[in-house]
N, C-alpha and C. Protein backbone atom coordinates (compact mmCIF):
# COMPACT_ATOMS: atom_id res chain seq x y z
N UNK A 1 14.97 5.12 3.94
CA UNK A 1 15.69 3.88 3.76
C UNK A 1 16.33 3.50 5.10
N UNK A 2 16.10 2.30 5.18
CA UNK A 2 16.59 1.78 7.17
C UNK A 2 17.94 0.96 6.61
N UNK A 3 18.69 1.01 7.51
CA UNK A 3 20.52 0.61 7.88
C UNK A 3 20.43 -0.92 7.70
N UNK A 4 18.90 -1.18 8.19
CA UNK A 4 18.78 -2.82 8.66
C UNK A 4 17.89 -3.24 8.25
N UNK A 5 17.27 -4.64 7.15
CA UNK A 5 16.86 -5.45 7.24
C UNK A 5 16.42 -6.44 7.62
N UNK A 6 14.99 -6.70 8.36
CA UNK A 6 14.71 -7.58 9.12
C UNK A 6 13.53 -8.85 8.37
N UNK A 7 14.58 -9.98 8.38
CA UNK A 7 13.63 -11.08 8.01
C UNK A 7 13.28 -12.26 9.09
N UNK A 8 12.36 -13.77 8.29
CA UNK A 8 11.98 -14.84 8.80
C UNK A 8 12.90 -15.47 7.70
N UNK A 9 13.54 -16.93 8.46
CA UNK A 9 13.51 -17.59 7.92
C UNK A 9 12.81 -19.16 7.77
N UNK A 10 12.21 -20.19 7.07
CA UNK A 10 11.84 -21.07 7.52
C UNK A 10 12.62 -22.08 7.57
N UNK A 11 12.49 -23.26 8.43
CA UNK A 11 13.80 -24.58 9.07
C UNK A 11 14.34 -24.88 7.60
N UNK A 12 13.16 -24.89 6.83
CA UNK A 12 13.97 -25.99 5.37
C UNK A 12 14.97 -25.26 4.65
N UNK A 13 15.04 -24.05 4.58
CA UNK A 13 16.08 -23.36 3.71
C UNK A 13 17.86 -23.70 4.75
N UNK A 14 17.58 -23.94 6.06
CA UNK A 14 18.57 -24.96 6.78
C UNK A 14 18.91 -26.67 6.41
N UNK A 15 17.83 -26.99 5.27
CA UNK A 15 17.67 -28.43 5.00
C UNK A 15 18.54 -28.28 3.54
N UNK A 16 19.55 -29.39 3.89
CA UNK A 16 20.64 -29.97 2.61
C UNK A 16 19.43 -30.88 1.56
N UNK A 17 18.73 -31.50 2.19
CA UNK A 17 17.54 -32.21 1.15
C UNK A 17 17.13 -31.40 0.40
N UNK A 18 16.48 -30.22 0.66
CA UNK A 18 15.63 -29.34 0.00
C UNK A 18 16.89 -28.32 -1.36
N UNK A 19 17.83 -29.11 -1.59
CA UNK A 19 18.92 -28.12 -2.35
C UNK A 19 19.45 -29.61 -3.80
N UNK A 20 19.47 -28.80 -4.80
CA UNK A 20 19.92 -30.06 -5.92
C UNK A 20 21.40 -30.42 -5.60
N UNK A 21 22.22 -29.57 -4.42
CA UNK A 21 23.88 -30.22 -4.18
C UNK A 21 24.59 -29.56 -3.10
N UNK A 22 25.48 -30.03 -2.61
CA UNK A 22 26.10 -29.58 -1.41
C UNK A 22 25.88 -28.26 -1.81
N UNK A 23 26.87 -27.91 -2.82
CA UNK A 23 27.72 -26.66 -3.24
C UNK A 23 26.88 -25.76 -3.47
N UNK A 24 25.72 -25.67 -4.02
CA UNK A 24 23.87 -24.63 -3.21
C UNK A 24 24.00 -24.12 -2.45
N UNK A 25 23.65 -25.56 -1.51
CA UNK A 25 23.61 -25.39 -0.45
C UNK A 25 24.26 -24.67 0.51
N UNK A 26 25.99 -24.43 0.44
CA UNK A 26 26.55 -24.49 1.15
C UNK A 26 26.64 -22.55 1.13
N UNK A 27 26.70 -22.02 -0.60
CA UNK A 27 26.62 -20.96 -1.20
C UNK A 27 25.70 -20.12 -0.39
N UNK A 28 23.93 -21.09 -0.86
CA UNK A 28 23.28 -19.99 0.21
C UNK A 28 23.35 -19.84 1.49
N UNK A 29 23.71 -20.87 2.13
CA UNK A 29 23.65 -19.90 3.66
C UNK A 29 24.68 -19.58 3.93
N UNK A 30 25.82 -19.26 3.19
CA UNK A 30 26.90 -18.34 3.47
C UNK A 30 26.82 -17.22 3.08
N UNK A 31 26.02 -16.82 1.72
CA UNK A 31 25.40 -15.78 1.42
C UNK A 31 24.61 -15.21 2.35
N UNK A 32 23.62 -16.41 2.94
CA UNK A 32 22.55 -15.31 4.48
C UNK A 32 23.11 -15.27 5.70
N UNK A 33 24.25 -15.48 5.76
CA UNK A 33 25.24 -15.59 6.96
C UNK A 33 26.16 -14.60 7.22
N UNK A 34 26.42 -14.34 5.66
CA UNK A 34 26.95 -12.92 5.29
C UNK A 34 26.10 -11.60 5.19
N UNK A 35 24.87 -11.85 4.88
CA UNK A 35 24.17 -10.76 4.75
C UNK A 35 23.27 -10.53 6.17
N UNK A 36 23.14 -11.19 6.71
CA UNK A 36 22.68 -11.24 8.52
C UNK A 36 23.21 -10.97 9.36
N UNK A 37 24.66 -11.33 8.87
CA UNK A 37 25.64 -10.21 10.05
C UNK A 37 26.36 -8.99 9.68
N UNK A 38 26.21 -8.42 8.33
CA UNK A 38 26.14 -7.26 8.09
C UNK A 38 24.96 -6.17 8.22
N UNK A 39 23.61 -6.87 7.89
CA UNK A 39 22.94 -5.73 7.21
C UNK A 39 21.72 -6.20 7.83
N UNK A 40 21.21 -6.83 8.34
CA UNK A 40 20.24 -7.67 8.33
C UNK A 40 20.13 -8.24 9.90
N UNK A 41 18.94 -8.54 10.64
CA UNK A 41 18.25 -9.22 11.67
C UNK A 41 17.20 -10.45 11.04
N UNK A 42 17.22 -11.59 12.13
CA UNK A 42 16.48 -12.87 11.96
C UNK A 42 15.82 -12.57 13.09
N UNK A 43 14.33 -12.51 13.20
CA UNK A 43 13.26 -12.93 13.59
C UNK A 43 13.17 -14.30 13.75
N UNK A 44 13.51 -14.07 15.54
CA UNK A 44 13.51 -15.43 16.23
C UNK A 44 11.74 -15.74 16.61
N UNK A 45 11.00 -16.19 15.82
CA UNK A 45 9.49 -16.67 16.00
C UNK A 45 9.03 -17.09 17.02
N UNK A 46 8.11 -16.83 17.91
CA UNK A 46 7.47 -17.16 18.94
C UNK A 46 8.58 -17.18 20.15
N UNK A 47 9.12 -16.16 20.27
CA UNK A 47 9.98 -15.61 21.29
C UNK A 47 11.23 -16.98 21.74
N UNK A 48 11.81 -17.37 20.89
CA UNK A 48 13.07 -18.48 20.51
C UNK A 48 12.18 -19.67 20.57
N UNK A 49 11.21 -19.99 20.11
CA UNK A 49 10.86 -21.42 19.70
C UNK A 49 11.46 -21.66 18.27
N UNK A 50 11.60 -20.68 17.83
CA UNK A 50 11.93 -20.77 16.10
C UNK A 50 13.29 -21.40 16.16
N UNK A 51 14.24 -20.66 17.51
CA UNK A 51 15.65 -21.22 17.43
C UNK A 51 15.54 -22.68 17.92
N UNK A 52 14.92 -23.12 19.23
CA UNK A 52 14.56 -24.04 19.91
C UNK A 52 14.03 -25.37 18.82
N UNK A 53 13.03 -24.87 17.80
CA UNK A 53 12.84 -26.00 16.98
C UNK A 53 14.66 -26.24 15.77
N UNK A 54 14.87 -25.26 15.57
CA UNK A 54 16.16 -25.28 14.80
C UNK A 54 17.58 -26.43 15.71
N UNK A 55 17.28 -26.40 16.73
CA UNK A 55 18.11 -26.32 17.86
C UNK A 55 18.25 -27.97 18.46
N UNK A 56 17.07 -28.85 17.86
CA UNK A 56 16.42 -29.94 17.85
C UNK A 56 16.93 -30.61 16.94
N UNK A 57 17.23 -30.42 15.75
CA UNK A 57 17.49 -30.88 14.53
C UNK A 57 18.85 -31.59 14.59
N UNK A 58 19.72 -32.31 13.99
CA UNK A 58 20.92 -32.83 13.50
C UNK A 58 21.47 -31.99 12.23
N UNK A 59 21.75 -30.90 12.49
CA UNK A 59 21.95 -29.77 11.40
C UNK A 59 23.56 -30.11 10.99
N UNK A 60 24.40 -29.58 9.80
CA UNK A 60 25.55 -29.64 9.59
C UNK A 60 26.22 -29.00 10.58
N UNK A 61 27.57 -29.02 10.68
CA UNK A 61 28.44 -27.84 11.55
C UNK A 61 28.39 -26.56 10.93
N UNK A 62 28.00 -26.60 9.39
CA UNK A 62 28.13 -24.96 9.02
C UNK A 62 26.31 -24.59 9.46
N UNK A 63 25.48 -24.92 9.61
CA UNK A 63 24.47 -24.35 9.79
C UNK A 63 24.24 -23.86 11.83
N UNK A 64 24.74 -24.78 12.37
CA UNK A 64 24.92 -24.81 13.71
C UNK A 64 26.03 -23.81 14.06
N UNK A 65 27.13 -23.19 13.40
CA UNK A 65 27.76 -21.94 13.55
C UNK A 65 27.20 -21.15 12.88
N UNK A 66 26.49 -21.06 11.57
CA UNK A 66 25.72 -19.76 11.54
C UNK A 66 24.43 -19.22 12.62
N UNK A 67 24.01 -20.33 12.85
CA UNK A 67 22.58 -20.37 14.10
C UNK A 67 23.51 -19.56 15.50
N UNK A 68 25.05 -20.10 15.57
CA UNK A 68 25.57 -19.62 17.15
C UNK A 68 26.25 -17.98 16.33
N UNK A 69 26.52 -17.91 15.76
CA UNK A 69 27.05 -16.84 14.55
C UNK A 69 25.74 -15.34 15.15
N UNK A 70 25.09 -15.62 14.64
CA UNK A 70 23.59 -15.09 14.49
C UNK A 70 23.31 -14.72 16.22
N UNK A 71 23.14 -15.64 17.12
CA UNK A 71 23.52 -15.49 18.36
C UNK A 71 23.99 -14.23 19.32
N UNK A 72 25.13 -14.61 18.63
CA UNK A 72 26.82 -13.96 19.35
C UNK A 72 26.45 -12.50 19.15
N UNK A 73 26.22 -12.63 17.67
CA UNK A 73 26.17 -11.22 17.14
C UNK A 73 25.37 -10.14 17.52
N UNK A 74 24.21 -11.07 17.79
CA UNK A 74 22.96 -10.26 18.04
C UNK A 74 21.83 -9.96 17.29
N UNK A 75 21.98 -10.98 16.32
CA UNK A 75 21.12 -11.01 14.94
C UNK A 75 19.91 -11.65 15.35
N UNK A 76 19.56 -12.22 16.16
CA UNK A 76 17.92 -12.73 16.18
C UNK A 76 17.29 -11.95 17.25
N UNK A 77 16.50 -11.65 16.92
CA UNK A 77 15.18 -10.97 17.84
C UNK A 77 13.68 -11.53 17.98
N UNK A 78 13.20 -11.21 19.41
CA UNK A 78 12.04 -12.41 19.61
C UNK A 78 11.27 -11.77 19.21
N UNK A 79 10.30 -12.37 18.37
CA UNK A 79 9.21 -11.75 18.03
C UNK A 79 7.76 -12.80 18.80
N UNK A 80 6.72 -12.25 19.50
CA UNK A 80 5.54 -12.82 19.73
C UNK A 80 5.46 -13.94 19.05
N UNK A 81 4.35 -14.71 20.00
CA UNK A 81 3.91 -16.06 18.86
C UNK A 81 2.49 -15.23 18.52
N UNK A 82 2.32 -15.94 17.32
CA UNK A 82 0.85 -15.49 16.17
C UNK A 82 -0.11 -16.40 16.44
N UNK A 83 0.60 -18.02 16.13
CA UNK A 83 -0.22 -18.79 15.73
C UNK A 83 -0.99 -18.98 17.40
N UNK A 84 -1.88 -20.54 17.53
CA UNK A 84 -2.43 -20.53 18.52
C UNK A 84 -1.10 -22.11 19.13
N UNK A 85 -0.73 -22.24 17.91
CA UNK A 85 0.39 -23.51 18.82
C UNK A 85 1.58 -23.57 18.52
N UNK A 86 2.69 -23.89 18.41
CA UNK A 86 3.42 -24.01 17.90
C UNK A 86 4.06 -25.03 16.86
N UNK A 87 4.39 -24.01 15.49
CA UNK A 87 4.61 -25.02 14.11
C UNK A 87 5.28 -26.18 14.31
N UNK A 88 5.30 -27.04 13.78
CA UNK A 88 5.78 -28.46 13.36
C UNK A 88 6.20 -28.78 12.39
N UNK A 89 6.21 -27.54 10.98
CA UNK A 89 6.09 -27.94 9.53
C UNK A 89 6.77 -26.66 9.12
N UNK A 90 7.15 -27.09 7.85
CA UNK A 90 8.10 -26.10 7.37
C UNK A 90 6.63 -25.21 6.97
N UNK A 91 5.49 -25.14 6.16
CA UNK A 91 4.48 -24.51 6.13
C UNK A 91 4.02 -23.84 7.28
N UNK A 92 3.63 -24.28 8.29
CA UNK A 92 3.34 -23.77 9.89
C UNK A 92 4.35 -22.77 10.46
N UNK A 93 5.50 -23.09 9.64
CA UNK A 93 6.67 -21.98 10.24
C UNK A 93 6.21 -20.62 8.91
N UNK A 94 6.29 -20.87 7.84
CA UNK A 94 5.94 -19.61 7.48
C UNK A 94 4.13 -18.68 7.56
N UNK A 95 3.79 -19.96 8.36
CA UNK A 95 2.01 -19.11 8.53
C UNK A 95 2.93 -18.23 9.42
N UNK A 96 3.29 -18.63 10.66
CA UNK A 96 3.59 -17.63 11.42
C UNK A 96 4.68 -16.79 11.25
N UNK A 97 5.74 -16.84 10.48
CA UNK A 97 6.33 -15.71 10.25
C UNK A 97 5.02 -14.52 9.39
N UNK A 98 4.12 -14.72 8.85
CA UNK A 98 3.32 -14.40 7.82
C UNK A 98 2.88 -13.45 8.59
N UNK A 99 1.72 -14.02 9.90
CA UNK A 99 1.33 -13.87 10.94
C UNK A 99 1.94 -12.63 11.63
N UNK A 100 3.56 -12.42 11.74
CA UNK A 100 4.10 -11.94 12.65
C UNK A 100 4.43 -10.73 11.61
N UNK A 101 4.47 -11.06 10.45
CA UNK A 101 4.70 -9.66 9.78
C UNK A 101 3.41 -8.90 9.57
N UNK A 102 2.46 -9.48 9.64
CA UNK A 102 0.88 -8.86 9.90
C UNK A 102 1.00 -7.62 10.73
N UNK A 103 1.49 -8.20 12.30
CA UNK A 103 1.83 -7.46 13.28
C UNK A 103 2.70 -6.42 13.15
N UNK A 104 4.23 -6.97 13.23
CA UNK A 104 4.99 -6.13 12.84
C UNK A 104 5.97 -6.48 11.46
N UNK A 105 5.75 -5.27 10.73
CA UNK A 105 5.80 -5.95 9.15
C UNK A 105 7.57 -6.49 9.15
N UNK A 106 7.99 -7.16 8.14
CA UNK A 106 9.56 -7.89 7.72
C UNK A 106 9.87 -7.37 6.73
N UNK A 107 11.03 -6.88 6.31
CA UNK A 107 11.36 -7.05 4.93
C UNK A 107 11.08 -8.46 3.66
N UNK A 108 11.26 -9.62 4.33
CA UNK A 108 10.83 -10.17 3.65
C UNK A 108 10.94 -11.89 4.23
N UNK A 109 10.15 -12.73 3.93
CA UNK A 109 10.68 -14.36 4.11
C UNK A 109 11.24 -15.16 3.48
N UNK A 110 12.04 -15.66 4.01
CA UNK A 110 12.84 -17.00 2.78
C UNK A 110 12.78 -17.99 3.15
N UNK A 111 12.14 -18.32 2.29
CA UNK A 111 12.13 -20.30 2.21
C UNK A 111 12.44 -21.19 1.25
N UNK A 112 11.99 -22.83 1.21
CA UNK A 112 12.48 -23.16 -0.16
C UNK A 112 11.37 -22.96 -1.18
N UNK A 113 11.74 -23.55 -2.29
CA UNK A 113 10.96 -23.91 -3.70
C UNK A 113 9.70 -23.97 -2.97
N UNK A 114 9.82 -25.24 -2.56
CA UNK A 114 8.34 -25.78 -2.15
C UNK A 114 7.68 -25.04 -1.49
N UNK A 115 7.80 -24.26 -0.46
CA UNK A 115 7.29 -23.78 0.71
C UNK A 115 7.00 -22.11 -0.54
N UNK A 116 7.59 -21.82 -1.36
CA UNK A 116 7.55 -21.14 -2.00
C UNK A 116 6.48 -20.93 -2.86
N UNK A 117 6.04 -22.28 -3.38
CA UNK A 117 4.65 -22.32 -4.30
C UNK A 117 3.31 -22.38 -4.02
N UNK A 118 3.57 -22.69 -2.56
CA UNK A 118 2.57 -22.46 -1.23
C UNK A 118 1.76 -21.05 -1.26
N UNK A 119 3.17 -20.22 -1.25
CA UNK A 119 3.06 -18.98 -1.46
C UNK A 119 3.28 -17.92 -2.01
N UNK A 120 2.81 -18.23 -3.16
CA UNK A 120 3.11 -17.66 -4.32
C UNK A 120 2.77 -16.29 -4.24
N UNK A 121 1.25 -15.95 -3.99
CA UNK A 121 0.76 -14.35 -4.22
C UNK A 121 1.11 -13.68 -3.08
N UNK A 122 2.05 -14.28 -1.87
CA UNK A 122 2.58 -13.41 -0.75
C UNK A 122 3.68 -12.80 -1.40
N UNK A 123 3.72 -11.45 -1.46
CA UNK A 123 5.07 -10.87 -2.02
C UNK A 123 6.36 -10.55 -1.00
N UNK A 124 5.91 -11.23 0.10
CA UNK A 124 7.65 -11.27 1.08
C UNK A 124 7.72 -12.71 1.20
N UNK A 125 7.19 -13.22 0.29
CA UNK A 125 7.54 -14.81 0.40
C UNK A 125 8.38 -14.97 -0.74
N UNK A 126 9.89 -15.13 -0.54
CA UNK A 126 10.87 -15.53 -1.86
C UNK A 126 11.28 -17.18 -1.14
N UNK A 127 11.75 -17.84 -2.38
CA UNK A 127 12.54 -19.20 -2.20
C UNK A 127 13.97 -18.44 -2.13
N UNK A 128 14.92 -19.40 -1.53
CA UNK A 128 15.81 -18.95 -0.98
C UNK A 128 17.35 -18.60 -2.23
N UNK A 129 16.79 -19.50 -3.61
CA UNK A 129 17.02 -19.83 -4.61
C UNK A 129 17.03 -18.63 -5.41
N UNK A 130 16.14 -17.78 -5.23
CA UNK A 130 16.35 -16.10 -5.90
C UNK A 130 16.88 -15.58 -5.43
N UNK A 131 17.48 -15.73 -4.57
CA UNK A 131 18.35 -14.51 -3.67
C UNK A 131 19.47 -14.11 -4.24
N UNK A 132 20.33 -15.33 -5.30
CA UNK A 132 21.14 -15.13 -5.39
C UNK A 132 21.27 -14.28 -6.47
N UNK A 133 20.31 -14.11 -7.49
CA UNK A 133 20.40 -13.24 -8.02
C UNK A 133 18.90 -12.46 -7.86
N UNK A 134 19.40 -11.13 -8.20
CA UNK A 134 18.66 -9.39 -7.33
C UNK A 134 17.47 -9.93 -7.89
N UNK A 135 16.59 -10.20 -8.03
CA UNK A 135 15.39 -10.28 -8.92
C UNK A 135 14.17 -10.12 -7.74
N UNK A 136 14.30 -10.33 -6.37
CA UNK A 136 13.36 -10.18 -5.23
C UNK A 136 13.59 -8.37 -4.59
N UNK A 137 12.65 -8.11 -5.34
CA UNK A 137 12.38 -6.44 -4.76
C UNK A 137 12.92 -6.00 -3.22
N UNK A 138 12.70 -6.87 -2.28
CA UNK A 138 12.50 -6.72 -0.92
C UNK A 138 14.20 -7.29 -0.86
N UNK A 139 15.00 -7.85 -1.16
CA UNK A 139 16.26 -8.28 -0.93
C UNK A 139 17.23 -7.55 -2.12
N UNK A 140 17.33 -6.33 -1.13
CA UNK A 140 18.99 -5.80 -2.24
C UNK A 140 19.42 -5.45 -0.69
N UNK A 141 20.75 -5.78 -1.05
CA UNK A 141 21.79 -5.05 0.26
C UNK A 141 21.61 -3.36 1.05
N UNK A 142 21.36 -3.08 1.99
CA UNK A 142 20.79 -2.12 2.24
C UNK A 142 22.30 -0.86 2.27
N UNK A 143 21.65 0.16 2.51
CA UNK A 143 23.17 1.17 1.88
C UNK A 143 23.48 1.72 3.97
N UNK A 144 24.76 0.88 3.85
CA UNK A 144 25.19 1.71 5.29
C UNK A 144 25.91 3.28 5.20
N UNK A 145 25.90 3.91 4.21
CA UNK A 145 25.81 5.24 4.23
C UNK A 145 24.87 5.92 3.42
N UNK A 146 24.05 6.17 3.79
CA UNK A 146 22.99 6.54 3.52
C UNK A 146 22.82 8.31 3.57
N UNK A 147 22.40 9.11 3.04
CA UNK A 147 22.05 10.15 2.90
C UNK A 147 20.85 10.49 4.10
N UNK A 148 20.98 11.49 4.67
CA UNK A 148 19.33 11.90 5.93
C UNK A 148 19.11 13.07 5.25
N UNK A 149 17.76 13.42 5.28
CA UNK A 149 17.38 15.00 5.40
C UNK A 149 17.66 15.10 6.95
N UNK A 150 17.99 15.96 8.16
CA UNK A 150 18.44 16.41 9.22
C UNK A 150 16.68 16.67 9.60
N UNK A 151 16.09 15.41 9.54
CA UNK A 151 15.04 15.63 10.25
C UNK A 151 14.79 14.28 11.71
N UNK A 152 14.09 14.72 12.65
CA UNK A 152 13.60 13.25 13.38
C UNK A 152 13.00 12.02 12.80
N UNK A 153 12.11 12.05 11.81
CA UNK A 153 11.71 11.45 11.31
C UNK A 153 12.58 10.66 10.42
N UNK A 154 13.18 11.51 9.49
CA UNK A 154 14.23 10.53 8.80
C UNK A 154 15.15 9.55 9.79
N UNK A 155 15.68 10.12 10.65
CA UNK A 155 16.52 9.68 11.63
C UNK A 155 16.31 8.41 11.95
N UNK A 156 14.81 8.42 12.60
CA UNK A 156 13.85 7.22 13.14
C UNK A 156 13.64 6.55 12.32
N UNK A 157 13.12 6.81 11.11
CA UNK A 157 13.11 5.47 9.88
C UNK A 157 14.55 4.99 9.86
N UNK A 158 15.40 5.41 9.38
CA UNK A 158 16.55 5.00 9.34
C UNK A 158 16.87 4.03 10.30
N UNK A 159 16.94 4.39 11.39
CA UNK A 159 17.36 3.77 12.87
C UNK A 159 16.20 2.77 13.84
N UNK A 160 15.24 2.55 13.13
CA UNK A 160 14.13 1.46 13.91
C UNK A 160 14.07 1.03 14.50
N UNK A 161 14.67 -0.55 13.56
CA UNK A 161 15.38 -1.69 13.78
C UNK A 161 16.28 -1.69 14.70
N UNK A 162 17.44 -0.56 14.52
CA UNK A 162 18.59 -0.59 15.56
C UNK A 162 17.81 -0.43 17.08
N UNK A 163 17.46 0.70 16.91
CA UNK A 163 16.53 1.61 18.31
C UNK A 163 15.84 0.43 18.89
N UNK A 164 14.68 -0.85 18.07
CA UNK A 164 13.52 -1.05 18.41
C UNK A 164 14.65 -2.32 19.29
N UNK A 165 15.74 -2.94 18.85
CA UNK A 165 15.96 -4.37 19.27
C UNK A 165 17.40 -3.92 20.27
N UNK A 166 17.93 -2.96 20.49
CA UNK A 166 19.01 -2.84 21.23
C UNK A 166 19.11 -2.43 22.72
N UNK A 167 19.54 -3.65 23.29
CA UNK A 167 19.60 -3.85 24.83
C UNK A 167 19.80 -2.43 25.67
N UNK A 168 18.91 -2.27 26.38
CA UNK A 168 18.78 -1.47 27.18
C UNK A 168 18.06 -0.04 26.91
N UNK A 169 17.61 0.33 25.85
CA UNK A 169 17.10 1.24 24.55
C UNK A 169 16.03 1.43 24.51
N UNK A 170 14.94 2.66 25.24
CA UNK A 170 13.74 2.50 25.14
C UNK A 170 13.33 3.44 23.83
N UNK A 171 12.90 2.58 22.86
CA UNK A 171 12.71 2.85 21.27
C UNK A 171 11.29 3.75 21.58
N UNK A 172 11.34 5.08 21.03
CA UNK A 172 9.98 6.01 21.21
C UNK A 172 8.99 6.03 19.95
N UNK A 173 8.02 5.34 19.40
CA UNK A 173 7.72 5.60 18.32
C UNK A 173 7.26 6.89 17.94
């Protein structure tokens, strides 16, 4: 069991349109705002184009402090680009998160409804809408005390994520 959780997210689960009311809205990404700077890393897509397209937008002030939030903290990490161009579409953003977990796998993606029915038989594809309640296998809070057998191996599963993304840290597989 690893300390850290690493997901994609796609632009629209940042979109107030894509939610039936503020108060959703406002719920879930304080919920992934909370759970990203505890427990959890965002997979910055195609080495910060993912932030860069986010970054473009006329976003609320609460989504533009979770984006600098995420930042500060140290919560996004670049991951390669997959595709051959770069997305334009809330769909195009999850080919390539898709893409990038091919490579190196995610705990899981969140997007909306829509982008959701797209992808239905992907099982790290949840709408952002289940999260709130446990029902997505791949999204339970991960345990920061955790039990090891006193082996390397356990150690290294455990510690990956930390090892694979922390400045200055040459991660040994």
């Amino acid at each position: 069991m690893a300390l850290f959780s690493e997901y994609a997210v796609t632009p629209d689960v940042f979109n107030l349109a894509c939610y039936n009311s503020r108060d959703l809205w406002e719920t879930h990404i304080r919920q992934l705002q909370q759970t990203f700077l505890t427990e959890g890393l965002v997979r910055d897509l195609r080495n910060g184009e993912w932030q860069q397209f986010l970054s473009g937008n006329a976003w609320d002030r609460l989504v533009r402090n979770f984006l600098k939030n995420l930042n500060i903290n140290g919560r996004l990490v670049p991951s390669n680009p997959e595709l051959s161009h770069t997305p334009q579409t809330d769909r195009e953003w999850c080919k390539e998160a898709l893409a990038s977990h091919d490579t190196t796998p995610l705990n899981g993606i969140i997007v909306s409804d829509a982008i959701e029915r797209t992808y239905r038989k992907k099982s790290r594809v949840s709408s952002v809408n289940k999260l709130l309640f446990p029902n997505v296998e791949w999204w339970s809070p991960t345990d920061s005390s955790i039990r090891l057998k006193r082996t390397i191996t356990d150690y290294k599963d455990a510690l990956k994520l930390i090892l694979r993304h922390a400045r200055g840290c040459a991660y040994l597989s």
